[in-house]
Every structure is written in structure tokens, then in C-alpha cells.
PDB file of N, CA and C in Angstrom:
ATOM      1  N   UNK A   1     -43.804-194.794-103.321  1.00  0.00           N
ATOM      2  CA  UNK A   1     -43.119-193.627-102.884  1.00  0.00           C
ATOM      3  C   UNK A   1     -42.103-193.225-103.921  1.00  0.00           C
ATOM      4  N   UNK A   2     -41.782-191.916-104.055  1.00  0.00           N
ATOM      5  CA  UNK A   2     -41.123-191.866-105.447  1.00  0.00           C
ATOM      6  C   UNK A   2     -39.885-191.483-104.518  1.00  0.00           C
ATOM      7  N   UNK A   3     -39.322-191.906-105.003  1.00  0.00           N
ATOM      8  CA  UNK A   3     -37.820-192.093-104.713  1.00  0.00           C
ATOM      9  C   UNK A   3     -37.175-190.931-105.105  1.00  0.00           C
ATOM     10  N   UNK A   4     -35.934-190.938-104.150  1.00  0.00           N
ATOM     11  CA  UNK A   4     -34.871-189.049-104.172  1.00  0.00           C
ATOM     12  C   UNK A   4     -33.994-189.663-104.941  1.00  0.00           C
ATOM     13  N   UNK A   5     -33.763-188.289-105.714  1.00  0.00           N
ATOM     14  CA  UNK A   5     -32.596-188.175-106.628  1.00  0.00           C
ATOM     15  C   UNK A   5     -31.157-188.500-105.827  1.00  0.00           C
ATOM     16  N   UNK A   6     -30.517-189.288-106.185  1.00  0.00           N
ATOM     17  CA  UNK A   6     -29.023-189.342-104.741  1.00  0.00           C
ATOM     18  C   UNK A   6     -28.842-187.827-104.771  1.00  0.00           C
ATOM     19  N   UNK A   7     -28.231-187.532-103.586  1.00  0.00           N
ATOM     20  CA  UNK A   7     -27.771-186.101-103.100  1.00  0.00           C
ATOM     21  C   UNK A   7     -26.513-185.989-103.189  1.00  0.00           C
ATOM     22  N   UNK A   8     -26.334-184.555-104.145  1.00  0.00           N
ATOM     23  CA  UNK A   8     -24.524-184.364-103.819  1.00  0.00           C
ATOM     24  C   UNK A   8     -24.019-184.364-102.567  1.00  0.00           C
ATOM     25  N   UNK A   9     -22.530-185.080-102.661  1.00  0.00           N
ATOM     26  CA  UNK A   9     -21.635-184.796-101.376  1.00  0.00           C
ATOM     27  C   UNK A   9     -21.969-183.328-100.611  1.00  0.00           C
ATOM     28  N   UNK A  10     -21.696-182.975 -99.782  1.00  0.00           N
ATOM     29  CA  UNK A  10     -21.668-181.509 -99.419  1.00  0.00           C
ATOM     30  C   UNK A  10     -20.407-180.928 -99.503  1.00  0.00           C
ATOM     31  N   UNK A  11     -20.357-179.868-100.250  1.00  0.00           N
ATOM     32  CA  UNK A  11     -19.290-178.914-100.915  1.00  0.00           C
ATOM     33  C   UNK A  11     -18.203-178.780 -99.690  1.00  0.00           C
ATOM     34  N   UNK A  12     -17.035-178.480-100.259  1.00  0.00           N
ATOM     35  CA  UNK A  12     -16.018-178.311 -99.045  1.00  0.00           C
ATOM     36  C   UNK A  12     -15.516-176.856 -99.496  1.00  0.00           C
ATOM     37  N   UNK A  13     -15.649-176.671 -98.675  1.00  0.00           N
ATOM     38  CA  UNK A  13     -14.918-174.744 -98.752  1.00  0.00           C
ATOM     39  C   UNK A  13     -13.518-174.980 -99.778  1.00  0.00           C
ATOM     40  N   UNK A  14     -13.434-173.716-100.389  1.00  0.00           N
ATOM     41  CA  UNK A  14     -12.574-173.597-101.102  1.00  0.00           C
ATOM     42  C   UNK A  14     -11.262-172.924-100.501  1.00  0.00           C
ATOM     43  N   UNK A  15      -9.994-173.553-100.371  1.00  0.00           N
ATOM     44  CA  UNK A  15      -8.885-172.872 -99.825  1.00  0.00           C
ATOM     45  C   UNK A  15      -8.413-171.674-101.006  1.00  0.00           C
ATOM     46  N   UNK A  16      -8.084-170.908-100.955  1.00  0.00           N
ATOM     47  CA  UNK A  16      -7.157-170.400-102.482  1.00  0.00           C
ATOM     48  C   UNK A  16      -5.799-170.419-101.956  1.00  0.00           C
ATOM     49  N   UNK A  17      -5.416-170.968-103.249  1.00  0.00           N
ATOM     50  CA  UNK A  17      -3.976-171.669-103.690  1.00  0.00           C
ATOM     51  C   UNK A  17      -3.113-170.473-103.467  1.00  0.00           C
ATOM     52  N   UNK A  18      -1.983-170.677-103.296  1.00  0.00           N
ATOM     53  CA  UNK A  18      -0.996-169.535-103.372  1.00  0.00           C
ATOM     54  C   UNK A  18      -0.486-169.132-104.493  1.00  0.00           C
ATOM     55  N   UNK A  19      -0.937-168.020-104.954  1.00  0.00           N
ATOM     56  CA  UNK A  19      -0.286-167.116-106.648  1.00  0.00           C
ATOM     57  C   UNK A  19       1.149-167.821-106.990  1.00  0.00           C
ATOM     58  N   UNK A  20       1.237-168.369-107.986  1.00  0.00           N
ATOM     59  CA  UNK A  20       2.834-168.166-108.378  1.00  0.00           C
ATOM     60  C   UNK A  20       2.906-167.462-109.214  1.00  0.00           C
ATOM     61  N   UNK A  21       2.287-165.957-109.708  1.00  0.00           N
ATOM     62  CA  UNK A  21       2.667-165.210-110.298  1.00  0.00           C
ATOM     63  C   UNK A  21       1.842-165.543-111.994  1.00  0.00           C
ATOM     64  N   UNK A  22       1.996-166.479-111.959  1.00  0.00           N
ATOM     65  CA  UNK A  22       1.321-167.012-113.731  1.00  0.00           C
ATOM     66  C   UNK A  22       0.077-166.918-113.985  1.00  0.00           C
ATOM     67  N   UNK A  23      -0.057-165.944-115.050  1.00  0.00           N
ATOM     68  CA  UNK A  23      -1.212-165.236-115.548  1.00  0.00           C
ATOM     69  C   UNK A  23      -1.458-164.082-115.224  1.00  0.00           C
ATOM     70  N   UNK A  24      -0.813-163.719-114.081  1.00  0.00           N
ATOM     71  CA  UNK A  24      -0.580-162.245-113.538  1.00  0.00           C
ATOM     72  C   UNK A  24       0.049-161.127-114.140  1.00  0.00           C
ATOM     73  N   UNK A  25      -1.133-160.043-114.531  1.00  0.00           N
ATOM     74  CA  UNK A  25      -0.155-158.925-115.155  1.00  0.00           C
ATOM     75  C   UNK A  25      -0.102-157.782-114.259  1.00  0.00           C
ATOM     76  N   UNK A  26       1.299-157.022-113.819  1.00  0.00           N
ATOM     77  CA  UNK A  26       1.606-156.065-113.634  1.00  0.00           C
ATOM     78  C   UNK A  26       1.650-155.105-114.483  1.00  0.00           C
ATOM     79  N   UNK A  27       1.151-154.292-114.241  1.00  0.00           N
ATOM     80  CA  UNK A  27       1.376-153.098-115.359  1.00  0.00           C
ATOM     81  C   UNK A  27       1.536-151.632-113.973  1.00  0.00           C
ATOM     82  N   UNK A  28       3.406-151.454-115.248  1.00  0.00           N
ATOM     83  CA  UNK A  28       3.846-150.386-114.036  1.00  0.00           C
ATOM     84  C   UNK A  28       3.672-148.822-114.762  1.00  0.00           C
ATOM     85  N   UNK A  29       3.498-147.876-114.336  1.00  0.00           N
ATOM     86  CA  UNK A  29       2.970-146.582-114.521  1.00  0.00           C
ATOM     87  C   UNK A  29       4.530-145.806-114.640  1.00  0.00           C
ATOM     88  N   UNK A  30       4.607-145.309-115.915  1.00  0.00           N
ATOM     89  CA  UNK A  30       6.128-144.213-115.794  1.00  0.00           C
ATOM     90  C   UNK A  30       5.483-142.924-115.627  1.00  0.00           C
ATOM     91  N   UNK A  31       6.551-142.450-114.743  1.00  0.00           N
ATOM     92  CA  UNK A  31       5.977-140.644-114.817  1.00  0.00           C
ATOM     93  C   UNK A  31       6.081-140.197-116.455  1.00  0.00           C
ATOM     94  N   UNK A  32       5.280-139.633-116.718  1.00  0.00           N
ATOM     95  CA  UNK A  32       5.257-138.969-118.516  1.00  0.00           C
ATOM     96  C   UNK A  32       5.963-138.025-118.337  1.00  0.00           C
ATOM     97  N   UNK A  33       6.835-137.483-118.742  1.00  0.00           N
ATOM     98  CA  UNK A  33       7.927-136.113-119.131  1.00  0.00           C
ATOM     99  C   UNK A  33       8.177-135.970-120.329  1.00  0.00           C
ATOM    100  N   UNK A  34       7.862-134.794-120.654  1.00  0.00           N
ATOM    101  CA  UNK A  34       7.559-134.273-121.388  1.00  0.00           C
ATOM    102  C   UNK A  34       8.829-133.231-121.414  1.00  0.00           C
ATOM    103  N   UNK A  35       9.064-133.205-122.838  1.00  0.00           N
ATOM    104  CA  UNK A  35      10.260-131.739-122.714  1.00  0.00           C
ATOM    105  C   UNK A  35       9.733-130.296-123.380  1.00  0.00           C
ATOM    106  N   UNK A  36      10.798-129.999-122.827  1.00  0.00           N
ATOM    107  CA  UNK A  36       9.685-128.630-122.819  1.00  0.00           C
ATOM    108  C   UNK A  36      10.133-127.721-124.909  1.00  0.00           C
ATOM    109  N   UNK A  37       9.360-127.632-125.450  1.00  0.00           N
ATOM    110  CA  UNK A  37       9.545-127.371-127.204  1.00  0.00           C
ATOM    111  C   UNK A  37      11.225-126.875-127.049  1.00  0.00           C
ATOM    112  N   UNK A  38      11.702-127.238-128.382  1.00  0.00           N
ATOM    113  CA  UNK A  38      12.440-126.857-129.445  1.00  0.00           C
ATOM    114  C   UNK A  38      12.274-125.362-129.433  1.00  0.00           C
ATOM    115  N   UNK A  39      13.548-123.990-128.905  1.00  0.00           N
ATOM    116  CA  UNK A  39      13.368-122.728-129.136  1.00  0.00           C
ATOM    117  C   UNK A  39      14.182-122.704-130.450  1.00  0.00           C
ATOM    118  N   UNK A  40      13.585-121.643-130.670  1.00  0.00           N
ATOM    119  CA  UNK A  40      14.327-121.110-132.365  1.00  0.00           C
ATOM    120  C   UNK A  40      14.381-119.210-132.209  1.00  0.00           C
ATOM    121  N   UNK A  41      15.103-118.688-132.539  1.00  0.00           N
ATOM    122  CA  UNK A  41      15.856-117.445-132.566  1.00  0.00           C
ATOM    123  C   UNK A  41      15.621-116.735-133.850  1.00  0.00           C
ATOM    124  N   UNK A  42      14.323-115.488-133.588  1.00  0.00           N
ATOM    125  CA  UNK A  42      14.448-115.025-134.733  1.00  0.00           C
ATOM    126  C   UNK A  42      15.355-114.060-135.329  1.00  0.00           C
ATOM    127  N   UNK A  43      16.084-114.077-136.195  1.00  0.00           N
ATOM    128  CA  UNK A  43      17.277-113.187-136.817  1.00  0.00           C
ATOM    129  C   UNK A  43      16.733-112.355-138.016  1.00  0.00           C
ATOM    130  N   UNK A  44      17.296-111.085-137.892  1.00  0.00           N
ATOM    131  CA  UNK A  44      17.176-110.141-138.509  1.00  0.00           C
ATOM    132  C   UNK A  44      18.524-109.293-139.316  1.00  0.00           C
ATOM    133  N   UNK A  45      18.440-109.701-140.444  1.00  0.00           N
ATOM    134  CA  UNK A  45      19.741-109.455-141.686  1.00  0.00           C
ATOM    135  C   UNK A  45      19.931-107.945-142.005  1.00  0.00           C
ATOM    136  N   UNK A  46      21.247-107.264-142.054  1.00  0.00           N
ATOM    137  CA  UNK A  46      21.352-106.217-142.571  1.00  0.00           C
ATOM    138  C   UNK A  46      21.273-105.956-143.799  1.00  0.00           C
ATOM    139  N   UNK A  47      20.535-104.779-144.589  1.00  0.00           N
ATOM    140  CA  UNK A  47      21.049-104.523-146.097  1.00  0.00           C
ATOM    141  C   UNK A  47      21.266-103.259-146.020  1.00  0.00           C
ATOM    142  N   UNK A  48      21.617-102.696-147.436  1.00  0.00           N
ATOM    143  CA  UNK A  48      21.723-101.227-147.461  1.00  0.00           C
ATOM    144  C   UNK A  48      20.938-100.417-147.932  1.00  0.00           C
ATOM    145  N   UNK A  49      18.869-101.357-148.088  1.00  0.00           N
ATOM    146  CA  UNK A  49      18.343-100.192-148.781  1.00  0.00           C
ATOM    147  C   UNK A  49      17.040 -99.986-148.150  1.00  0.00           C
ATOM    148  N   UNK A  50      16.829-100.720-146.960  1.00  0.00           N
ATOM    149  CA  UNK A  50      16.137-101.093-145.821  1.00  0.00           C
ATOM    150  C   UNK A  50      15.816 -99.855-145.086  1.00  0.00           C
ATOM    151  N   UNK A  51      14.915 -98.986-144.935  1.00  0.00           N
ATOM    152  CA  UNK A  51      15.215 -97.613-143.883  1.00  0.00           C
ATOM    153  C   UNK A  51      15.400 -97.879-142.777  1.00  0.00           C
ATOM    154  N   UNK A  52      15.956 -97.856-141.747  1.00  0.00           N
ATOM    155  CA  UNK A  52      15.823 -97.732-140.446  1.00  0.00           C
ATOM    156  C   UNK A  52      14.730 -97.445-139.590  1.00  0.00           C
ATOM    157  N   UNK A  53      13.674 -96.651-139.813  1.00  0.00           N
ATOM    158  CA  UNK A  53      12.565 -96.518-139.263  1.00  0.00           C
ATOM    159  C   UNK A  53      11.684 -97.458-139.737  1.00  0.00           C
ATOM    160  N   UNK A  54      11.613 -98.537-140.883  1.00  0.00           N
ATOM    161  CA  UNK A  54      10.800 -99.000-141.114  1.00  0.00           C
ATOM    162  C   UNK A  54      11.240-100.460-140.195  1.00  0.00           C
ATOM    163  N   UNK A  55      12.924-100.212-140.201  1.00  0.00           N
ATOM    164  CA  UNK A  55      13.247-101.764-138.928  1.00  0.00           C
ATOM    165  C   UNK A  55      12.968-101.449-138.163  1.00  0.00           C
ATOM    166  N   UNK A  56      12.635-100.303-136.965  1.00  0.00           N
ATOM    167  CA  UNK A  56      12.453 -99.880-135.893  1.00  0.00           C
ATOM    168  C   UNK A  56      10.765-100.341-135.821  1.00  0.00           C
ATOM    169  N   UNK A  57      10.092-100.206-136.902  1.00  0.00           N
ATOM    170  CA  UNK A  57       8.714-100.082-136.987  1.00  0.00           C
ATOM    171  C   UNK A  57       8.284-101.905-136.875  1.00  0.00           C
ATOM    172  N   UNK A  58       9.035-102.185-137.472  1.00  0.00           N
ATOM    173  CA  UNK A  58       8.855-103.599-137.681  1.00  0.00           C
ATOM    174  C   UNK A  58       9.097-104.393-136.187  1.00  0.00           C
ATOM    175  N   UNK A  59      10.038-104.259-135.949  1.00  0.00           N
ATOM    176  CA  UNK A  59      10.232-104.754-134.161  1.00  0.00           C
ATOM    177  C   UNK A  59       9.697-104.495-133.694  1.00  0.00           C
ATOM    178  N   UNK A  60       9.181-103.088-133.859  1.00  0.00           N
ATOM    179  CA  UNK A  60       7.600-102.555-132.370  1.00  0.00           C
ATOM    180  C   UNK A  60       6.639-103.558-132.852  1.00  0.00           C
ATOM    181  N   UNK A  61       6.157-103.725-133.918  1.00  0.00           N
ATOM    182  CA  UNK A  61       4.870-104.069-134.251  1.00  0.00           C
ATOM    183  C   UNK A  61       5.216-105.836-134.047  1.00  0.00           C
ATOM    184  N   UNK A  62       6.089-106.308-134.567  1.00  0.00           N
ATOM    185  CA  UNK A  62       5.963-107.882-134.273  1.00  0.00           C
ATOM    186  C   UNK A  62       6.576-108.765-133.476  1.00  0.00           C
ATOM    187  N   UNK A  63       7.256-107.556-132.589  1.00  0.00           N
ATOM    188  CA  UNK A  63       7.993-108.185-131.447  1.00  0.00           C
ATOM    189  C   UNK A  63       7.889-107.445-130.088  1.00  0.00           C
ATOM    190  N   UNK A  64       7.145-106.687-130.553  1.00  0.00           N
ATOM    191  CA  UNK A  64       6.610-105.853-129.212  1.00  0.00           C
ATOM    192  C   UNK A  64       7.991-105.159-128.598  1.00  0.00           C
ATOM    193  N   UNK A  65       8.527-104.608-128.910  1.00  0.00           N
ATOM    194  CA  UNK A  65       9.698-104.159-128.388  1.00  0.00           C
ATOM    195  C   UNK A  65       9.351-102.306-128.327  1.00  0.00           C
ATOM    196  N   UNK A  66       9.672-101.704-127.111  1.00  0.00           N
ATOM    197  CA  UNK A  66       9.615-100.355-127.373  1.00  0.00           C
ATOM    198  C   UNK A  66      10.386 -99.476-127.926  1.00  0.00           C
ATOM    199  N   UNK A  67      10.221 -98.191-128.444  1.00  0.00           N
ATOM    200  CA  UNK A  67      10.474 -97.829-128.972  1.00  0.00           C
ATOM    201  C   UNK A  67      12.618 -97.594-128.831  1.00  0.00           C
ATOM    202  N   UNK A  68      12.968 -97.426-127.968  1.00  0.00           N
ATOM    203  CA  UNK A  68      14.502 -97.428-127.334  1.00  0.00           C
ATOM    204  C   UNK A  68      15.129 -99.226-127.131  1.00  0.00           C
ATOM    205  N   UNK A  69      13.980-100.219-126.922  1.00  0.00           N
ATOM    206  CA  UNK A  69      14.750-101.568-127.351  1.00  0.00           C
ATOM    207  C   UNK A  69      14.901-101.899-128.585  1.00  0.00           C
ATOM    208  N   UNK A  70      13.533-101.221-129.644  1.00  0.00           N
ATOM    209  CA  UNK A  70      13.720-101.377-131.076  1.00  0.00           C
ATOM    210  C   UNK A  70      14.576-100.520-131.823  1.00  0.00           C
ATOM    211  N   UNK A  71      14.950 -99.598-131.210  1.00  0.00           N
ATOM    212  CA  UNK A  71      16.225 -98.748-131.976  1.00  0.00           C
ATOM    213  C   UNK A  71      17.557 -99.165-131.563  1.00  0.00           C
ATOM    214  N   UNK A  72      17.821 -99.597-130.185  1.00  0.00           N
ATOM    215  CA  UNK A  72      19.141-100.581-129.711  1.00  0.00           C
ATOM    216  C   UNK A  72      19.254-101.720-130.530  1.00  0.00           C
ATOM    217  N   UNK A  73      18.352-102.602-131.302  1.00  0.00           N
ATOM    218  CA  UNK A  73      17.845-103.940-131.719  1.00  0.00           C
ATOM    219  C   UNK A  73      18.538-103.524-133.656  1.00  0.00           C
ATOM    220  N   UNK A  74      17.762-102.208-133.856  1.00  0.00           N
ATOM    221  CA  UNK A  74      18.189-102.311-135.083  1.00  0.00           C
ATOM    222  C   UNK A  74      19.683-101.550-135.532  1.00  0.00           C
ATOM    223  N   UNK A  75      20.023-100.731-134.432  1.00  0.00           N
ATOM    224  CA  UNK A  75      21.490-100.267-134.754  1.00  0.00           C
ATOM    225  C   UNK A  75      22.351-101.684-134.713  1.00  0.00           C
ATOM    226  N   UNK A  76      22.242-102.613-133.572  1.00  0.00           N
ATOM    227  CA  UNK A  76      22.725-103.797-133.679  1.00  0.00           C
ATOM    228  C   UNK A  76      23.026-104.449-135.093  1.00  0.00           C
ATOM    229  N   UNK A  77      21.772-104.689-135.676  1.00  0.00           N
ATOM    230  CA  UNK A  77      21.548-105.078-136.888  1.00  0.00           C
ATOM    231  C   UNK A  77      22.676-104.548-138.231  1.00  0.00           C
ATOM    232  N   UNK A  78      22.389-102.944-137.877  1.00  0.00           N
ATOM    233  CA  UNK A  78      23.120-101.837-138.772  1.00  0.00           C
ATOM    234  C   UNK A  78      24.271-102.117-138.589  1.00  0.00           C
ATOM    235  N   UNK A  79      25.082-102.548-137.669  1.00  0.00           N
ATOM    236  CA  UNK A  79      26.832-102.146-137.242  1.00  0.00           C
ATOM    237  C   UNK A  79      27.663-103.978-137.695  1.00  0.00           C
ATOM    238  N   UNK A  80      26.661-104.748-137.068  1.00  0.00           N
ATOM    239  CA  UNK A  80      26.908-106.348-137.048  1.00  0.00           C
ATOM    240  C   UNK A  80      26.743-107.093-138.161  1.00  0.00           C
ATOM    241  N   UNK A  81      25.914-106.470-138.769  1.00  0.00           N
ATOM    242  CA  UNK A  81      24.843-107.596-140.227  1.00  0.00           C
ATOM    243  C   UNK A  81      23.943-108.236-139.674  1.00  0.00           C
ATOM    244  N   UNK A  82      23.292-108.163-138.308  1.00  0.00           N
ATOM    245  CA  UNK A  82      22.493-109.381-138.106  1.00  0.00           C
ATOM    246  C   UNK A  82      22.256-109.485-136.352  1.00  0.00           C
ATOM    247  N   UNK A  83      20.963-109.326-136.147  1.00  0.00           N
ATOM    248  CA  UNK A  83      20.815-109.340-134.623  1.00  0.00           C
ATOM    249  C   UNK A  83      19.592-110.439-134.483  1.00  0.00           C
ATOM    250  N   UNK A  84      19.381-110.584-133.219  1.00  0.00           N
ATOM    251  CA  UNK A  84      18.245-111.978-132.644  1.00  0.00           C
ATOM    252  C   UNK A  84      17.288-110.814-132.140  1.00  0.00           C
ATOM    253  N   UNK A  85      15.891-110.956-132.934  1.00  0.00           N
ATOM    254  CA  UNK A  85      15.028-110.642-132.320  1.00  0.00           C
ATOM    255  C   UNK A  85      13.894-110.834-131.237  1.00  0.00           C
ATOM    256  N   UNK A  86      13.911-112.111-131.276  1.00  0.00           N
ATOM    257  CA  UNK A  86      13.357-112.510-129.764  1.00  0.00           C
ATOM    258  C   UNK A  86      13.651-114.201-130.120  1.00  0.00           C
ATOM    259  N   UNK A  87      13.058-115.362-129.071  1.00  0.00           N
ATOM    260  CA  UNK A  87      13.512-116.598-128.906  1.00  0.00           C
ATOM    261  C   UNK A  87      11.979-116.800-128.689  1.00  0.00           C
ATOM    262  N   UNK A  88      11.788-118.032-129.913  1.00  0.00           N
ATOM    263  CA  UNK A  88      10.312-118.541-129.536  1.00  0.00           C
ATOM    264  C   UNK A  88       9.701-120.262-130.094  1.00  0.00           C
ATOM    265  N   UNK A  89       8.523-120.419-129.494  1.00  0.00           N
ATOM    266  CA  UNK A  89       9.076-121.604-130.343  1.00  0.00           C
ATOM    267  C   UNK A  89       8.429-122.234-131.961  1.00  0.00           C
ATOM    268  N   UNK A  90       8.533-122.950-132.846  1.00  0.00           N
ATOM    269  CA  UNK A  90       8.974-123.329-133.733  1.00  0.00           C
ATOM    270  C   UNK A  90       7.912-122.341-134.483  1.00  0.00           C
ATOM    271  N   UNK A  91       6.565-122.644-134.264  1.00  0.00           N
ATOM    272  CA  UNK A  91       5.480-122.418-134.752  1.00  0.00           C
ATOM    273  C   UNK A  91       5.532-120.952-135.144  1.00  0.00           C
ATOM    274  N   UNK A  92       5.800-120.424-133.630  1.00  0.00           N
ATOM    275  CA  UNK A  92       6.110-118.663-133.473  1.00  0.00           C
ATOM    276  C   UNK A  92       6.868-118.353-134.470  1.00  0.00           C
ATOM    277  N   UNK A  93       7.798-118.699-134.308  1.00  0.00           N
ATOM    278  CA  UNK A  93       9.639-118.078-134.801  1.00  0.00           C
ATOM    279  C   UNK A  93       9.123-118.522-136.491  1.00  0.00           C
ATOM    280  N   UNK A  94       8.216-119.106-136.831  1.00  0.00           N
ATOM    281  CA  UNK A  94       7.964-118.792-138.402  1.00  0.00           C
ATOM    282  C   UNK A  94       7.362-118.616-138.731  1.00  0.00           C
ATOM    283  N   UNK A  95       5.878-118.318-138.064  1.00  0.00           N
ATOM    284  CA  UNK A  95       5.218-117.198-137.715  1.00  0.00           C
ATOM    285  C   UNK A  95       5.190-115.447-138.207  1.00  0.00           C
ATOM    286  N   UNK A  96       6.394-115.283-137.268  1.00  0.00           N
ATOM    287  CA  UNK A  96       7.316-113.831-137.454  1.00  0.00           C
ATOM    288  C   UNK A  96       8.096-113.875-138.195  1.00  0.00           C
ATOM    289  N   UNK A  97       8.338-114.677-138.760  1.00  0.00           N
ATOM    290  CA  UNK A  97       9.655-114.514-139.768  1.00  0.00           C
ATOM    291  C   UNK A  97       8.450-114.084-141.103  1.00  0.00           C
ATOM    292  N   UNK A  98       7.554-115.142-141.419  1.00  0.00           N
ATOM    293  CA  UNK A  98       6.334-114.525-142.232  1.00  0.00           C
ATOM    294  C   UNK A  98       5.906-113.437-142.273  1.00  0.00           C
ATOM    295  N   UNK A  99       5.454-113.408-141.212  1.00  0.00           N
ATOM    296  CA  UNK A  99       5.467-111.636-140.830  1.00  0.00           C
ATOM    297  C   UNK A  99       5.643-110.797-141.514  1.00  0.00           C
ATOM    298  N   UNK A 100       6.980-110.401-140.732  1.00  0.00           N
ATOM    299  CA  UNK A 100       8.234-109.537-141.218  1.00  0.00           C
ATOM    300  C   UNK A 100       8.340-109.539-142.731  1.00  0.00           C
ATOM    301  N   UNK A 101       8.630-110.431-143.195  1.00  0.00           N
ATOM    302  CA  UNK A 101       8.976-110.955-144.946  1.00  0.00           C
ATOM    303  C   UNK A 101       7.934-110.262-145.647  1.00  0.00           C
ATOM    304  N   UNK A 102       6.103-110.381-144.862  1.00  0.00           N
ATOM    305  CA  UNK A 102       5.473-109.937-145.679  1.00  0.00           C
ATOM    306  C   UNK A 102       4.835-108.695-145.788  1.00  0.00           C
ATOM    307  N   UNK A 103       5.725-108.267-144.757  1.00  0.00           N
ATOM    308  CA  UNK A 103       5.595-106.473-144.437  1.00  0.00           C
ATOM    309  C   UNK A 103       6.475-105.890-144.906  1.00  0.00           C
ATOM    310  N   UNK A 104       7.591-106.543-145.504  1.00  0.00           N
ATOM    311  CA  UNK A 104       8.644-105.738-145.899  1.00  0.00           C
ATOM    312  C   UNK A 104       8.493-105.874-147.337  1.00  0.00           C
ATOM    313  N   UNK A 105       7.832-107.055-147.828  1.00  0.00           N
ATOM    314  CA  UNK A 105       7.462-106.894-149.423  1.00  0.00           C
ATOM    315  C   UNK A 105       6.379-106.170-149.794  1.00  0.00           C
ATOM    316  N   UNK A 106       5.326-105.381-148.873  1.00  0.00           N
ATOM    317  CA  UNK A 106       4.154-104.907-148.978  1.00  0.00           C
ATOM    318  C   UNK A 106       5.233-103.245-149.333  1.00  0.00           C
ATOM    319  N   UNK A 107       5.953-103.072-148.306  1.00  0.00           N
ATOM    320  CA  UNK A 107       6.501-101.748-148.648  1.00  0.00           C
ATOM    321  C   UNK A 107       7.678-101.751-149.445  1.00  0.00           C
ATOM    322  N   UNK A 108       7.747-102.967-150.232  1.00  0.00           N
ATOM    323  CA  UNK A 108       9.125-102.147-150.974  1.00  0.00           C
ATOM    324  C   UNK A 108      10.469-102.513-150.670  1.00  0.00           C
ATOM    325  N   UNK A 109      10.991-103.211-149.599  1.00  0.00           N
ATOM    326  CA  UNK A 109      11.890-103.461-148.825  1.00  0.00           C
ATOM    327  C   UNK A 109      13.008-104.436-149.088  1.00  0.00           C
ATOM    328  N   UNK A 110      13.871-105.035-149.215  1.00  0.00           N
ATOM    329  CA  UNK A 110      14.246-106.930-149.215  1.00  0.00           C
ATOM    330  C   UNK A 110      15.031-106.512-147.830  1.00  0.00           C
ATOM    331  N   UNK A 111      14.088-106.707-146.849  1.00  0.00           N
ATOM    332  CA  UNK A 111      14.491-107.023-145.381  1.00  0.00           C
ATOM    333  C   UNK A 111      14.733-107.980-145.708  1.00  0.00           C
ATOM    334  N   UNK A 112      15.540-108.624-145.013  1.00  0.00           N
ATOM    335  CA  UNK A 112      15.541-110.208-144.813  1.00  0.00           C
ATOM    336  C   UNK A 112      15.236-110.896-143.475  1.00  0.00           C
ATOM    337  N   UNK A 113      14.695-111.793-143.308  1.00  0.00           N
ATOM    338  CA  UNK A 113      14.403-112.613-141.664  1.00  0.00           C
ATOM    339  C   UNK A 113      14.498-113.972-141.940  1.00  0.00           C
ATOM    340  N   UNK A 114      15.197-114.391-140.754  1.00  0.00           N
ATOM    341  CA  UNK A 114      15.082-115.616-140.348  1.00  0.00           C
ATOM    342  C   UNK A 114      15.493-116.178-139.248  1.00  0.00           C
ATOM    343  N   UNK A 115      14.821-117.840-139.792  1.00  0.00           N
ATOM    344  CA  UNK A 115      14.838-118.522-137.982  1.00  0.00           C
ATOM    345  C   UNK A 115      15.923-119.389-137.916  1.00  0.00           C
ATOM    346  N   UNK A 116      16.669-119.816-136.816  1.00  0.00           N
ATOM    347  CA  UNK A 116      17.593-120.530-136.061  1.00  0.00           C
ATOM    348  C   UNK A 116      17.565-121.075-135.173  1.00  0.00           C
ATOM    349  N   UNK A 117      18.070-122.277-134.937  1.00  0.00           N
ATOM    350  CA  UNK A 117      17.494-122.704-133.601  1.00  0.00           C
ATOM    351  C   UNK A 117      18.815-122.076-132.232  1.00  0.00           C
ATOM    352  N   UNK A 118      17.908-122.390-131.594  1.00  0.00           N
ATOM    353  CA  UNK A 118      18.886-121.290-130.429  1.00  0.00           C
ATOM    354  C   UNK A 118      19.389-122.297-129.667  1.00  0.00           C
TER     355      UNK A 118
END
């Protein structure tokens, strides 16, 4: 008779141990906030050889301003040395300052523009 292999004990249920925490990773979740961009202020310089209709022209066209905010915008300019043409952010505001610079060298001009942070 061929003889049995001895037989394992019979298995005993497994209790599970109580965690002490070791080896355990928590990983905690922060709310992400985010701030909201860096504004910058585009400024617009007075000179004395600049026409006035061509600053008036220039604010309609790159700042969208109508025709009575772009003439309030550039008398500003005329009386002060220097007014804010709109608030935007970084990318924009030099953007338009390009713009401007390269519309005013196309005609002839030394407008001057520039950005600030607001």
C-alpha cells in the first residue's frame, strides 16, 4: 500500500493585527489656489510732436475705447504728461505697448508707451 504523504496541520484563520500606523502612508490633498495674474497698467507719455488725432486713433484701435473716452484719455495725456490706458495682464500690457510703439513708428511719431505694474 503506498503510503500518504503526512498531512498539514489544518490552517487557523487569520486574526489581523491591529495597525500601529508603520508603513502607512497618508497622503493629504491641499486645496490648489491659485492667484489670480500680475496686472500691469498701460501708460501713455506726452510729447509735443505727436498729433492728437493720431492719439485719439491709437486708443480706438488698441484699446477699444470710443471715440469721447479716447478724446477724454488723450486730453488727459495732453494737460498731465501721462495717462493709464487700460489695466491688463503681463502678456497683454506688452502686447499693446508693442503695438502702439509700432504704429507710431510706421507714421512718423515718437509716441511713447509703456507698462507698469498697477
Amino acid at each position: 500500500m503506498p503510503s500518504k504523504p503526512p498531512s498539514d496541520p489544518p490552517k487557523q484563520p487569520s486574526v489581523p493585527k491591529p495597525d500601529d500606523g508603520q508603513g502607512s502612508v497618508v497622503a493629504e490633498r491641499k486645496a490648489a489656489r491659485t492667484k489670480p495674474p500680475r496686472m500691469y497698467q498701460v501708460v501713455m507719455l506726452n510729447d509735443d510732436f505727436t498729433p492728437m488725432e493720431f492719439v485719439v486713433m491709437v486708443l480706438q484701435e488698441y484699446f477699444r475705447l470710443d471715440l469721447e473716452a479716447a478724446t477724454l484719455v488723450m486730453l488727459k495725456i495732453h494737460h498731465e504728461g501721462r495717462a493709464v490706458c487700460g489695466v491688463y495682464s503681463k502678456d497683454v500690457a506688452a502686447t499693446k505697448v508693442e503695438l502702439v510703439q509700432a504704429a507710431a513708428r510706421r507714421s512718423g511719431h515718437p509716441l511713447q508707451c509703456l507698462m507698469e505694474a498697477a
